[in-house]
Every structure is written in C-alpha cells, then in structure tokens.
Protein backbone atom coordinates (compact mmCIF):
# COMPACT_ATOMS: atom_id res chain seq x y z
CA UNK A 1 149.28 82.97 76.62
CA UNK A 2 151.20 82.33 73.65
CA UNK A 3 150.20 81.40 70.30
CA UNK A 4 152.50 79.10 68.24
CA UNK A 5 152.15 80.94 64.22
CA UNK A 6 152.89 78.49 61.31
CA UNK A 7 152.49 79.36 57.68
CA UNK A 8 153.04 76.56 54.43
CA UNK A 9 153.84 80.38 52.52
CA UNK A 10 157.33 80.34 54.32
CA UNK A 11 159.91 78.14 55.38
CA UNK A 12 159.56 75.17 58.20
CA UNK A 13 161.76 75.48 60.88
CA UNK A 14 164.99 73.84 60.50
CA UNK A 15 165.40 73.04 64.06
CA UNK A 16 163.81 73.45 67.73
CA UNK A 17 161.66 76.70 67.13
CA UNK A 18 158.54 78.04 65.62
CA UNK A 19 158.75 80.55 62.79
CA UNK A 20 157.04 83.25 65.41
CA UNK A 21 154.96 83.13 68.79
CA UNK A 22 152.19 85.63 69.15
CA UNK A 23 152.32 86.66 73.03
CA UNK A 24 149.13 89.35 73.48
CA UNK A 25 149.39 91.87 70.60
CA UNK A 26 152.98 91.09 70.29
CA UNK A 27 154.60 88.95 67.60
CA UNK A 28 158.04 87.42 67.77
CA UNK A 29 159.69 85.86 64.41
CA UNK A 30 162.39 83.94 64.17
CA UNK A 31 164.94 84.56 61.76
CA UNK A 32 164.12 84.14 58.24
CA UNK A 33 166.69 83.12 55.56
CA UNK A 34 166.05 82.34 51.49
CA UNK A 35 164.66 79.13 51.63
CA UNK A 36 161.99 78.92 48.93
CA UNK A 37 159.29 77.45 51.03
CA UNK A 38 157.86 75.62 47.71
CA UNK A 39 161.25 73.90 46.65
CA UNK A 40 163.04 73.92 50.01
CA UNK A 41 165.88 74.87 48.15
CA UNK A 42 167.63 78.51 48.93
CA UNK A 43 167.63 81.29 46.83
CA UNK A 44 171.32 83.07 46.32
CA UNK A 45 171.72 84.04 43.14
CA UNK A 46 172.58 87.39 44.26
CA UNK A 47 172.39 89.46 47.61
CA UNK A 48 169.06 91.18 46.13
CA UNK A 49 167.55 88.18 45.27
CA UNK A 50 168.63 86.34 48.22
CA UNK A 51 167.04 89.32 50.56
CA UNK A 52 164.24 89.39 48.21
CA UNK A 53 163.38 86.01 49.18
CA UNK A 54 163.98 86.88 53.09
CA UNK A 55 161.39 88.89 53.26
CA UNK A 56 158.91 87.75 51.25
CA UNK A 57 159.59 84.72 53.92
CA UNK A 58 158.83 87.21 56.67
CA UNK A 59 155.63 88.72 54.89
CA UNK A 60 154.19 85.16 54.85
CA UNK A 61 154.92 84.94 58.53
CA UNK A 62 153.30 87.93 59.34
CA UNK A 63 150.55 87.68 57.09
CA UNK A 64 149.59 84.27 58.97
CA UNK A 65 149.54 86.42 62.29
CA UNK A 66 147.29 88.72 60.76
CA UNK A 67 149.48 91.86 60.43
CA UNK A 68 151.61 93.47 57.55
CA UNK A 69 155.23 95.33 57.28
CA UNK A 70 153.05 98.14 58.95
CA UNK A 71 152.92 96.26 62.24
CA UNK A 72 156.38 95.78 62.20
CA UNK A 73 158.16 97.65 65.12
CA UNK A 74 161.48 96.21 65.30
CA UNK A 75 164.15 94.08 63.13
CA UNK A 76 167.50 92.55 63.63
CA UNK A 77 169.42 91.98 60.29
CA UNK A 78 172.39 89.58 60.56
CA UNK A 79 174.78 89.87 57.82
CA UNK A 80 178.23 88.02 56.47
CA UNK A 81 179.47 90.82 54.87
CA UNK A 82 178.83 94.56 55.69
CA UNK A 83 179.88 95.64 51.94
CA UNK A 84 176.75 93.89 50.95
CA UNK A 85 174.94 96.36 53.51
CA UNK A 86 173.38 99.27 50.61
CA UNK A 87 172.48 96.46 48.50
CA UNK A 88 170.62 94.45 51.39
CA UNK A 89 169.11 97.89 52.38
CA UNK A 90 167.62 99.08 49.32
CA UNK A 91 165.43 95.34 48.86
CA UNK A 92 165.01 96.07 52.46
CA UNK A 93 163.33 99.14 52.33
CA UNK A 94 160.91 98.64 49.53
CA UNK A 95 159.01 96.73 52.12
CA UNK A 96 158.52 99.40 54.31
CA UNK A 97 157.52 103.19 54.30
CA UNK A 98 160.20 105.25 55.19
CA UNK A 99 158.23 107.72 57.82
CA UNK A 100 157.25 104.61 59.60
CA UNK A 101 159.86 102.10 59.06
CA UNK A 102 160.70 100.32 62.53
CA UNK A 103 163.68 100.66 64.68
CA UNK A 104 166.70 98.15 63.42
CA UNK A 105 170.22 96.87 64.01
CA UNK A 106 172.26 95.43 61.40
CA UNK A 107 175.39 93.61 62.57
CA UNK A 108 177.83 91.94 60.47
CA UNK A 109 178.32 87.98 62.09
CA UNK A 110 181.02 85.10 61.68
CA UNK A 111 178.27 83.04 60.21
CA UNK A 112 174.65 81.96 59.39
CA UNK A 113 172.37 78.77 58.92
CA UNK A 114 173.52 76.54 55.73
CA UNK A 115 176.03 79.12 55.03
CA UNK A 116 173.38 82.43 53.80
CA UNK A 117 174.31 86.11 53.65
CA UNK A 118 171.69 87.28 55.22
CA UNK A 119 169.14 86.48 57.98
CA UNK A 120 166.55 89.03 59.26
CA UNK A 121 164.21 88.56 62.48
CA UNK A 122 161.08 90.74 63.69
CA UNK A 123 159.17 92.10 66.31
CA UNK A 124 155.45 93.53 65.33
CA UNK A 125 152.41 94.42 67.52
CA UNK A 126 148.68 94.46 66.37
C-alpha cells in the first residue's frame, strides 16, 4: 500500500502530485526545485546556490520518510544547461559519499517548472 509523504521543511506541490509516495521500503520523490519552503520564493542567485537549495529540499523529503542521502539508490537530474553540469555536480556530491553514491542520469532538457536550472528527483529504499 502506498504512503502519501508530506513535509512543511520542503516545498508544497505546485500541482497534481505528492512530494514522494512510500510503496513498501521504497520511496519515490518527485522532483525538487529551489523553492524556499519558508518564503515560497525560489532561490537562483547562482547555480550553487540554486542546487544548494534543491537538495536541502530533497533532504527534508527524505528525512520525513525516515531515511537519509544514505538510502538514496537512484537520481534523475534535469538540467537547462549542461555547461552548468561540474558546478551542479560538485553541490551535488557533498551530499553523498562517493563509495556509495547512487546510480544517476543527468540530461540536459528544453525546460523546467517556473523557468529553474535545475530539478533533481529520487528513488531510496529503507
């Protein structure tokens, strides 16, 4: 059975979806992008800052399922511009350790939600 996850710590949904469903040990996020959750306002200063803000999103999200960066198995980053890729990568990585990092894709798209750079989904098991 699935198990709708909603956190305050990240932002609400801007349309028809849930930011993840637990199904079993198995969690499925949506796509996070730099919305502050406190302001509502989105954070793109810079690409660092912007993916900065992306995942701290995503940590709140996974937090409220009960699992960490640790959990995470695999991501899908979505990106406007792959010269932006190294930068988005580095604030990337901090979140994870490198001898467990999950398996990714990172694809450069035509466009994102209210007009971001970046956008980054998950999948993590307990």
């Amino acid at each position: 059975m699935k198990k709708i996850i909603f956190t305050e710590k990240a932002p609400a949904p801007i349309g028809p979806y849930n930011q993840a469903v637990a199904f079993g040990n198995t969690l499925f996020t949506s796509g996070q992008i730099a919305i502050n959750p406190q302001t509502g306002e989105l954070v793109l200063d810079d690409i660092e800052t912007e993916t900065k803000q992306v995942m701290e999103n995503m940590k709140a999200v996974l937090e409220e399922a009960g699992m960490t960066f640790e959990n995470v198995i695999k991501t899908s980053i979505f990106i406007m511009d792959m010269g932006n890729f190294a930068r988005i990568n580095t604030v990337y990585g901090s979140y994870f350790n490198e001898k467990t990092a999950p398996a990714r894709e990172t694809v450069q798209v035509a466009g994102l939600p209210k007009g971001v750079n970046v956008e980054i989904s998950m999948i993590a098991m307990k």
